[in-house]
Protein backbone atom coordinates (compact mmCIF):
# COMPACT_ATOMS: atom_id res chain seq x y z
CA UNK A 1 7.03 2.33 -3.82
CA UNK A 2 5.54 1.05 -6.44
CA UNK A 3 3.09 2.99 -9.42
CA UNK A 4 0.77 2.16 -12.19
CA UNK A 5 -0.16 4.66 -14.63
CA UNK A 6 -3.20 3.66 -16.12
CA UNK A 7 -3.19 6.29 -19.02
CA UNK A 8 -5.36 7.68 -21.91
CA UNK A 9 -8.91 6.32 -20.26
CA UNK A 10 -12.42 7.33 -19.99
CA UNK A 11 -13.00 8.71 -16.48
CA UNK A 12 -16.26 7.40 -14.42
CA UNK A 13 -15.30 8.51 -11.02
CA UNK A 14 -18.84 7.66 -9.20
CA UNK A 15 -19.53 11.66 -8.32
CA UNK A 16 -22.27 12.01 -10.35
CA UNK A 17 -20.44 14.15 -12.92
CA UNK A 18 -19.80 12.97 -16.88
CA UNK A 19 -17.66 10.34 -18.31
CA UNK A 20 -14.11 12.60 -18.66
CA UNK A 21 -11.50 11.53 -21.76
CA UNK A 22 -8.14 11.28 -21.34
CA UNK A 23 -8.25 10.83 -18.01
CA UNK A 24 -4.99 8.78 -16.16
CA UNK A 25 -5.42 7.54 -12.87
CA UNK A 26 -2.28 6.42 -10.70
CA UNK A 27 -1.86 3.29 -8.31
CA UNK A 28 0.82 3.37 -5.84
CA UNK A 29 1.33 0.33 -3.61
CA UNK A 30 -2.48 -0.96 -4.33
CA UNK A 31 -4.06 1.96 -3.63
CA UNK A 32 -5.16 4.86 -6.26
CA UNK A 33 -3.11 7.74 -5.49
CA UNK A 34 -3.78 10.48 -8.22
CA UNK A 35 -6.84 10.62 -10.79
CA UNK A 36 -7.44 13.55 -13.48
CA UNK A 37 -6.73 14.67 -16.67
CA UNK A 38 -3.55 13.12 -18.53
CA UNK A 39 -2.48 16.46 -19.70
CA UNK A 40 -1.96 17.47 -15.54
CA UNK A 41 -0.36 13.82 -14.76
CA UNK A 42 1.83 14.43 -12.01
CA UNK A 43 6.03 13.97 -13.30
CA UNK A 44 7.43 14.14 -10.42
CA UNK A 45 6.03 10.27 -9.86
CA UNK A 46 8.38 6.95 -10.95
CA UNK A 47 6.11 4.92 -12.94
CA UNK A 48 6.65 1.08 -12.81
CA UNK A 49 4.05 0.04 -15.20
CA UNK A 50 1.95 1.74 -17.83
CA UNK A 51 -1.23 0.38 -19.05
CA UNK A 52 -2.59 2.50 -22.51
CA UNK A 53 -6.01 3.01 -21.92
CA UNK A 54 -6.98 4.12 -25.20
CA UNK A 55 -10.59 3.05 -26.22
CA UNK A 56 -11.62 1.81 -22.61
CA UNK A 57 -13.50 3.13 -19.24
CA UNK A 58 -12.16 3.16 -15.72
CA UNK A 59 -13.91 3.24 -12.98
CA UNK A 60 -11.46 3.34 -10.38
CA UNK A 61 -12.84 1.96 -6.54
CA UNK A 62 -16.04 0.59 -8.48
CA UNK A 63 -17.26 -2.33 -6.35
CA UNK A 64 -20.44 -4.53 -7.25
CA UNK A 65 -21.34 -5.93 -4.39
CA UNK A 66 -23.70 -8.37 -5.87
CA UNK A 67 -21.54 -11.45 -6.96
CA UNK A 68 -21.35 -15.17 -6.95
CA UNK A 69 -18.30 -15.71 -7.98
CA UNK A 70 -17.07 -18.63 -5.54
CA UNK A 71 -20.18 -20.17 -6.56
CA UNK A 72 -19.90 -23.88 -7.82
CA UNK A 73 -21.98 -24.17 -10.75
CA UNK A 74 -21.62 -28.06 -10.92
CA UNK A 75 -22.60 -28.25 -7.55
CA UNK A 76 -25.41 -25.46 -6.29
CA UNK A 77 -25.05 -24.56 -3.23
CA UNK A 78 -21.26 -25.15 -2.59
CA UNK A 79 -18.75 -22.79 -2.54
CA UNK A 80 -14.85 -23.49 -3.90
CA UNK A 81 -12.92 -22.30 -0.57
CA UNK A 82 -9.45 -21.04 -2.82
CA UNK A 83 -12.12 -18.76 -4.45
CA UNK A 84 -13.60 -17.82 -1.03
CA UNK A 85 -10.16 -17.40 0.38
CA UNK A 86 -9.54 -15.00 -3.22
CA UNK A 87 -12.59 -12.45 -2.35
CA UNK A 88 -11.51 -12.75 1.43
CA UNK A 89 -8.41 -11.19 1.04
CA UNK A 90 -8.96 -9.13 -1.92
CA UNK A 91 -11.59 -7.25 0.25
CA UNK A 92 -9.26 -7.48 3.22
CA UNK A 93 -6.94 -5.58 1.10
CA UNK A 94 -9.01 -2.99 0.26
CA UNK A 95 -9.40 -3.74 -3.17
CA UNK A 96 -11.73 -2.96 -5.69
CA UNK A 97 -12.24 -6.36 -7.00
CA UNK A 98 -15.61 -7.77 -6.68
CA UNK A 99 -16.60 -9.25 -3.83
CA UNK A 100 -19.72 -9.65 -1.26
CA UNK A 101 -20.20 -9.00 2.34
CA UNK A 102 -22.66 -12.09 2.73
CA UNK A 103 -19.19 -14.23 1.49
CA UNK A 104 -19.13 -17.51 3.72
CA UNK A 105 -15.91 -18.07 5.36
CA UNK A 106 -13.39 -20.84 4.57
């Protein structure tokens, strides 16, 4: 298995509650495994990767949902199919990058 530690962030977690400092959130094969304060990060966990944090805000399984990005601007109305194919499977893999269920398929 593999983990990020995303460390040392500004917590948005989409319940509602405030934004929480120094906050580290952990992603283990793609999919976030542990969020909450940095001072409780779990040890018992092999990192792979850190990111520092410091001076930015997470907000881990945010997705906006209202997105062109396969749009063509030289060309309205056409869609570039690698970027279609992109948001297809990045949604298909659960995750959290933008993407939109109204997508047209390759």
């Amino acid at each position: 298995m593999s983990t990020l530690a995303i460390r040392n962030v500004t917590l948005l977690d989409g319940t509602g509650g405030i934004a929480r400092a120094d906050s580290s959130v952990h992603v283990t094969d793609g999919r976030i495994g542990w969020v909450g304060d940095a001072s409780a990060e779990p040890r018992d966990v092999t990192v792979s990767q850190v990111i520092d944090g410091t001076g930015r805000t997470l907000l881990p399984g945010f997705i906006d949902s209202h997105v062109h990005l396969c749009a063509d601007p030289e060309r309205p109305g056409r869609y570039d199919p690698l970027q279609v194919s992109t948001e297809r499977l990045a949604m298909e893999t659960s995750s959290t990058t933008p993407g939109s269920p109204t997508t047209p398929a390759p």
